[in-house]
N, C-alpha and C. Protein backbone atom coordinates (compact mmCIF):
# COMPACT_ATOMS: atom_id res chain seq x y z
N UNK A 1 66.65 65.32 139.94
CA UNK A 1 66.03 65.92 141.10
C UNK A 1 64.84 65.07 141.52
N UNK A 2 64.65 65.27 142.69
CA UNK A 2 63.59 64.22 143.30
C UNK A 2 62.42 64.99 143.62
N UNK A 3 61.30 63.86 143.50
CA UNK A 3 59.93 64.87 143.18
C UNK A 3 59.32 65.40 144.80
N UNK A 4 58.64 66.04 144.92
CA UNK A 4 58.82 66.66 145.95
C UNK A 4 57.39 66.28 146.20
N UNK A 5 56.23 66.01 147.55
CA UNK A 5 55.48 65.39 147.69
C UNK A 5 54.58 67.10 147.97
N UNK A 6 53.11 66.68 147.73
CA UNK A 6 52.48 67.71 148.04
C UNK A 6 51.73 67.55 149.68
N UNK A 7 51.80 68.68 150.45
CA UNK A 7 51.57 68.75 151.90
C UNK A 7 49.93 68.50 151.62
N UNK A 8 49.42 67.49 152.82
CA UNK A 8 48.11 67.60 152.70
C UNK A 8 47.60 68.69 153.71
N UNK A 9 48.38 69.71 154.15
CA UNK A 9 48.13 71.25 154.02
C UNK A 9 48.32 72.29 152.89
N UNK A 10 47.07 72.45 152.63
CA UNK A 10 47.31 72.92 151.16
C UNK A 10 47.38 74.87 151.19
N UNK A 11 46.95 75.40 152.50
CA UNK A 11 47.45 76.60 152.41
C UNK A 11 47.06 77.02 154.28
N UNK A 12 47.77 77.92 154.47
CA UNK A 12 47.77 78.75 155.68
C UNK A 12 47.20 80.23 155.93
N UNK A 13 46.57 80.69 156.11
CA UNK A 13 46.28 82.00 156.56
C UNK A 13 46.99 82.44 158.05
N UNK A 14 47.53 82.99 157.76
CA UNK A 14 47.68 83.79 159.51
C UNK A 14 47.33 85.44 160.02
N UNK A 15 46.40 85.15 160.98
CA UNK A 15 46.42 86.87 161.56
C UNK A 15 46.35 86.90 163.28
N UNK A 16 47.69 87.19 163.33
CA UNK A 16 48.11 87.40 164.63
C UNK A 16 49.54 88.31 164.40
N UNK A 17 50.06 88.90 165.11
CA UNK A 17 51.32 89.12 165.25
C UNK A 17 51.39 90.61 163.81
N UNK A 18 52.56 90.53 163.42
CA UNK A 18 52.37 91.01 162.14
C UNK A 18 51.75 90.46 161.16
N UNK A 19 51.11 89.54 160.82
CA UNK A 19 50.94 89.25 159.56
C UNK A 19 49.12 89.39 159.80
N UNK A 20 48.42 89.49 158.73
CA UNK A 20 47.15 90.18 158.63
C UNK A 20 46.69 89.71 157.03
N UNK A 21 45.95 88.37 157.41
CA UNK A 21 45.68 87.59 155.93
C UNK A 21 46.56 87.42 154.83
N UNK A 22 47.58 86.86 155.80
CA UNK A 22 49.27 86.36 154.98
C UNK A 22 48.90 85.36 154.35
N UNK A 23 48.84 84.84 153.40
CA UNK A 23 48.95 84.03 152.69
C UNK A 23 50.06 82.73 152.53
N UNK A 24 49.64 81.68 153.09
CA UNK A 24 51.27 81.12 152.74
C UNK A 24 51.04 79.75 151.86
N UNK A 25 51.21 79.24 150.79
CA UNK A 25 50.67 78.24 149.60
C UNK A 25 52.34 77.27 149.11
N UNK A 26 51.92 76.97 148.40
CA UNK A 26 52.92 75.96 147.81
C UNK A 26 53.91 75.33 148.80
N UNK A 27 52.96 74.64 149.36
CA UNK A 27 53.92 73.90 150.67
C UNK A 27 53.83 72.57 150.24
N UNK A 28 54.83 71.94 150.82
CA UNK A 28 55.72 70.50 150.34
C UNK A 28 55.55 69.67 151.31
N UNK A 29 55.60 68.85 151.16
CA UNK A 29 55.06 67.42 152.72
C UNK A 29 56.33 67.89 153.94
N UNK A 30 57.42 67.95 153.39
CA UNK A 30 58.00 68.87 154.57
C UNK A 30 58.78 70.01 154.31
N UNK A 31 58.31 71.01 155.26
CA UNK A 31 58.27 72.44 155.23
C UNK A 31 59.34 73.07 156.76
N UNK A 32 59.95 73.91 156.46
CA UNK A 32 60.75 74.25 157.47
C UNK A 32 60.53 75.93 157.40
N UNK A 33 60.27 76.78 158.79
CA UNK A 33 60.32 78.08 158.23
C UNK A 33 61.17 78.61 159.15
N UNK A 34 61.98 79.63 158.54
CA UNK A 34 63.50 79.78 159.72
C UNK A 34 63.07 81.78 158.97
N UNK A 35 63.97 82.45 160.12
CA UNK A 35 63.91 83.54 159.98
C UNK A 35 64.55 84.36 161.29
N UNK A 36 64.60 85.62 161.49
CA UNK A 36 65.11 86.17 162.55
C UNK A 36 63.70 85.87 163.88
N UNK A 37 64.20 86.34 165.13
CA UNK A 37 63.20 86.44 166.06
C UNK A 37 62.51 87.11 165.43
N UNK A 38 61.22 87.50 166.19
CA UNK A 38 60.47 88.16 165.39
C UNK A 38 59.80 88.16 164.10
N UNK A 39 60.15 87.08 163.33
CA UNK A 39 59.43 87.64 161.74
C UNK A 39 58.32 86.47 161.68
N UNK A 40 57.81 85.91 162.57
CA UNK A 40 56.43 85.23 162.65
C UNK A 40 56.65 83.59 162.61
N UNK A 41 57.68 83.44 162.75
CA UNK A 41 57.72 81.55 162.43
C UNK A 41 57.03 81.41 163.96
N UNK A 42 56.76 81.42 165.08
CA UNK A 42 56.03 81.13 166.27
C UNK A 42 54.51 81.31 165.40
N UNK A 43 54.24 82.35 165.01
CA UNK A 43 52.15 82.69 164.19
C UNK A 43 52.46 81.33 163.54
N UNK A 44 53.46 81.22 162.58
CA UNK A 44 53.24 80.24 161.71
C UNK A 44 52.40 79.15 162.51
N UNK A 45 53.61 78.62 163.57
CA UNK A 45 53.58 77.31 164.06
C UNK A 45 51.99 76.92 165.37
N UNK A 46 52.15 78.46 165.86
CA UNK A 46 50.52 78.58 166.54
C UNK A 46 49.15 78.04 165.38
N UNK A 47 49.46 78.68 164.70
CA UNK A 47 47.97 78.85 163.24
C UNK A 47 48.10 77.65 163.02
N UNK A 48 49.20 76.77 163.10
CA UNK A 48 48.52 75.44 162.47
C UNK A 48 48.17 74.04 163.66
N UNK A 49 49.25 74.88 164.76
CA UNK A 49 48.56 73.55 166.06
C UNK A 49 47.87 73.72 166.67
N UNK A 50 47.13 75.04 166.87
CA UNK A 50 45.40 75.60 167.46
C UNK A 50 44.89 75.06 165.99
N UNK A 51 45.42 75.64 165.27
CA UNK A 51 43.73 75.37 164.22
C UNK A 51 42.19 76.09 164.45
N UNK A 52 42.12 76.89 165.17
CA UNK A 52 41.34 76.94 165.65
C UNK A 52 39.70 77.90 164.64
N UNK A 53 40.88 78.35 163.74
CA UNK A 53 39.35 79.08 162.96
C UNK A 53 38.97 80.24 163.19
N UNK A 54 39.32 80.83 164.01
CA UNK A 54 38.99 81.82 164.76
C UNK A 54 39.42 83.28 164.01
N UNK A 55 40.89 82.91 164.23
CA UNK A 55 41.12 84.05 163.13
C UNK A 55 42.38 83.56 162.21
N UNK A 56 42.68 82.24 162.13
CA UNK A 56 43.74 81.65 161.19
C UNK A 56 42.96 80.81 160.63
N UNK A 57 43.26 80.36 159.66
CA UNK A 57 42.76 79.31 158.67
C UNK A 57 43.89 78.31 158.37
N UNK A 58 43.91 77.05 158.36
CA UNK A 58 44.66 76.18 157.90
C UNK A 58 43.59 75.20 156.72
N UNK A 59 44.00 75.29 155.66
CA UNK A 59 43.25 74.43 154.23
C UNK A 59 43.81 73.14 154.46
N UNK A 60 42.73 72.24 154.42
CA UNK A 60 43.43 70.59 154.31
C UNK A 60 43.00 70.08 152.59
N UNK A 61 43.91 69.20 151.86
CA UNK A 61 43.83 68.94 150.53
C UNK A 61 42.25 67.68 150.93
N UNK A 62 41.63 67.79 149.64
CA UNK A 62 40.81 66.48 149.68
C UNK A 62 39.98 66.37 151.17
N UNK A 63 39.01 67.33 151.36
CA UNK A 63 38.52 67.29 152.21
C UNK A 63 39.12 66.93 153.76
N UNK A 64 39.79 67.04 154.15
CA UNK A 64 40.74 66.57 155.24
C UNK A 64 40.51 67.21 156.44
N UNK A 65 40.81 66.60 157.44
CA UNK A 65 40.66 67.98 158.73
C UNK A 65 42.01 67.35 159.28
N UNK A 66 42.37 68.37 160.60
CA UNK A 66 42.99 67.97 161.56
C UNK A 66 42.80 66.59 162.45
N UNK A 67 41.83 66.21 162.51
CA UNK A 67 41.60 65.43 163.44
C UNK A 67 41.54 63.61 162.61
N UNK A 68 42.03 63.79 161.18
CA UNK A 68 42.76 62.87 160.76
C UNK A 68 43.79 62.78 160.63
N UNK A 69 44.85 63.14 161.64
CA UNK A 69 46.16 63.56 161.67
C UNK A 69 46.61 63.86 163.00
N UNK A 70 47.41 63.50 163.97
CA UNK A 70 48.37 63.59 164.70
C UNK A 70 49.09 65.06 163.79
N UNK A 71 48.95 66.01 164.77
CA UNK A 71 49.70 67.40 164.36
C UNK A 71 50.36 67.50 164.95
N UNK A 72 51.98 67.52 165.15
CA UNK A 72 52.81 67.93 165.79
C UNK A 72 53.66 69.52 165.38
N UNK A 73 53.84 70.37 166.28
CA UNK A 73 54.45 71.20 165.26
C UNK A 73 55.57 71.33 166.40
N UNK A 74 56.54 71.06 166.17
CA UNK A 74 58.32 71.00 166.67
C UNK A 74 58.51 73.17 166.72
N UNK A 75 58.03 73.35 168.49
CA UNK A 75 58.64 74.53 168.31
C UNK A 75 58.71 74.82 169.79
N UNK A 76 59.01 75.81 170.59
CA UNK A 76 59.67 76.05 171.72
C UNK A 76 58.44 75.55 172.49
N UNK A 77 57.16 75.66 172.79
CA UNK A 77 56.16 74.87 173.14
C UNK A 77 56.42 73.81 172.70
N UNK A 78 56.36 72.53 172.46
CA UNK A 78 56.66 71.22 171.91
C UNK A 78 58.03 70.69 172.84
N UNK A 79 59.22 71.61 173.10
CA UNK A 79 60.56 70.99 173.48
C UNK A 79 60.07 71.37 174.72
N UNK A 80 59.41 72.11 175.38
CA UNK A 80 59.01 72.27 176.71
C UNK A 80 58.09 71.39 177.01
N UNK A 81 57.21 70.63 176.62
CA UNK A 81 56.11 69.88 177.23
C UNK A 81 56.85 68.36 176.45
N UNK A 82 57.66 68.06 175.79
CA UNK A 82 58.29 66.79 175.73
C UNK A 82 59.49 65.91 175.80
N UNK A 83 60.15 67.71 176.61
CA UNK A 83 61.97 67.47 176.69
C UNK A 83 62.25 67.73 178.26
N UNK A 84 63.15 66.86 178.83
CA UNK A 84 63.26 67.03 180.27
C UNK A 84 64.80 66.52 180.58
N UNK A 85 65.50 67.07 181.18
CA UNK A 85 66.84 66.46 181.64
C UNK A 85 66.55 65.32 181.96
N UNK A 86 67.73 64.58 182.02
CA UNK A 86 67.91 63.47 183.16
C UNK A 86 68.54 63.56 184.29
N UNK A 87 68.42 63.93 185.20
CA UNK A 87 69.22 64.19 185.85
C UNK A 87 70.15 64.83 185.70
N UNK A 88 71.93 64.84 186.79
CA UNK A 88 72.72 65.51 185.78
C UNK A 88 73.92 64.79 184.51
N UNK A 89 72.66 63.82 183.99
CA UNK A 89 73.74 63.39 182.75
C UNK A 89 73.59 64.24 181.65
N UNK A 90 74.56 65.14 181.32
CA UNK A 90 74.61 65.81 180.09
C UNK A 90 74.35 64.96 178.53
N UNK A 91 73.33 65.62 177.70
CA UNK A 91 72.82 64.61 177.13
C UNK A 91 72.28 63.60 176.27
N UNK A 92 71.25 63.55 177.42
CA UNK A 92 70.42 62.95 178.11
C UNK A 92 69.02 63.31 178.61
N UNK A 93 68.23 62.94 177.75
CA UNK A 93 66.80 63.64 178.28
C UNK A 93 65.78 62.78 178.03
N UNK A 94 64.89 62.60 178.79
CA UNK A 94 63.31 61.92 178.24
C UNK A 94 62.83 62.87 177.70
N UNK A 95 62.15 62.25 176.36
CA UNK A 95 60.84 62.43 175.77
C UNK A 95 59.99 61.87 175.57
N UNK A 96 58.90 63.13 175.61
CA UNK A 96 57.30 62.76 175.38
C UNK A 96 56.74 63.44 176.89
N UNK A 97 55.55 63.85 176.53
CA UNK A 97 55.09 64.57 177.94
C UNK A 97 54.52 63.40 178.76
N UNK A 98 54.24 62.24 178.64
CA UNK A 98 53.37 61.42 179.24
C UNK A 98 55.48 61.27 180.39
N UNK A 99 56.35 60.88 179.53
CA UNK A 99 57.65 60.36 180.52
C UNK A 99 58.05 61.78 181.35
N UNK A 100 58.01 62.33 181.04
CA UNK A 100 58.08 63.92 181.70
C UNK A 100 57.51 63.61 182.58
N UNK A 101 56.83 63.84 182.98
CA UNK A 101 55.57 63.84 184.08
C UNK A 101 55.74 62.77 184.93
N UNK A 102 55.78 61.42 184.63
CA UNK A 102 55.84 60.88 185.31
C UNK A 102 57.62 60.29 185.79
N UNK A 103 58.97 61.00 185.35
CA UNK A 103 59.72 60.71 185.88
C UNK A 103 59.86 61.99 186.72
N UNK A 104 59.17 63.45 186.82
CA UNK A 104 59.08 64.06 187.69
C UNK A 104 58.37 63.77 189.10
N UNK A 105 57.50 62.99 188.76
CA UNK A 105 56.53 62.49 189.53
C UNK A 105 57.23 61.59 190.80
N UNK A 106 58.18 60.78 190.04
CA UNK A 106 59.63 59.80 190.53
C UNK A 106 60.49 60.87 191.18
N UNK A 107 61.12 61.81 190.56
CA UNK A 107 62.20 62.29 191.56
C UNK A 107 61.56 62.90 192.48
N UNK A 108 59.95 63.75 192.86
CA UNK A 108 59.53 64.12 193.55
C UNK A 108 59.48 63.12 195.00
N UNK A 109 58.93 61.87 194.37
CA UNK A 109 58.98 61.08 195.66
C UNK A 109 60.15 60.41 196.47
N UNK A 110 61.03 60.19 195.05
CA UNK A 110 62.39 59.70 195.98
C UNK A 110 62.81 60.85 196.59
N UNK A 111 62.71 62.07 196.52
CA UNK A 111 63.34 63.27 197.22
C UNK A 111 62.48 63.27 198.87
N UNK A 112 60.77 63.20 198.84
CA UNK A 112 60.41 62.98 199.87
C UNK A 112 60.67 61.29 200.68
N UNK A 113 61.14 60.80 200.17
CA UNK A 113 61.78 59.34 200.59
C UNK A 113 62.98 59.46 201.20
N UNK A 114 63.78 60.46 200.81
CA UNK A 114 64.80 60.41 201.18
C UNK A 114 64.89 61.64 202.39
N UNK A 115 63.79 61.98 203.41
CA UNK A 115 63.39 63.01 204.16
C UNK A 115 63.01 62.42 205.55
């Protein structure tokens, strides 16, 4: 068996939604949380890409913060601000919000170009 790396998130608090100083620990450099609608994987994925302190806590190992780290957290926010058709090639999509934007930016004008 292969050794499993330790997350330099070393624990989660969440209070939003249902959960109310949930505890979530023994996390692994990569972590996946699946469940029905509803059972909090969105709190999860909020609590750790706000960060905000407020009323979630995210622990970094070895003194660490967020802001030594590019945080991405892959969840229905994330495929909306970095996933975009291409046109109608089935697909086929740009990513990243910076190409989003600016190939909308493109069909906007060839549409008024073509007016």
């Amino acid at each position: 068996m292969s050794k499993k790396y330790p997350s330099l998130i070393t624990k989660i608090k969440v209070n939003r939604a249902t959960f109310h100083d949930e505890p979530i620990e023994k996390l692994s450099f990569i972590n996946f949380f699946y469940g029905n609608n509803g059972a909090g994987k969105s709190s999860i994925a909020y609590a750790i890409s706000e960060n905000n302190g407020d009323n979630d806590s995210v622990e970094w190992a070895d003194g660490r913060t967020p802001s030594d780290y590019d945080v991405l957290v892959y969840n229905r926010d994330f495929v909306e601000d970095n996933f975009s058709n291409y046109g109608d090639l089935p697909g086929v999509f740009i990513f990243n919000k910076i190409n989003k934007d600016v190939q909308s930016q493109i069909d906007k004008k060839s549409k008024e170009k073509d007016y």
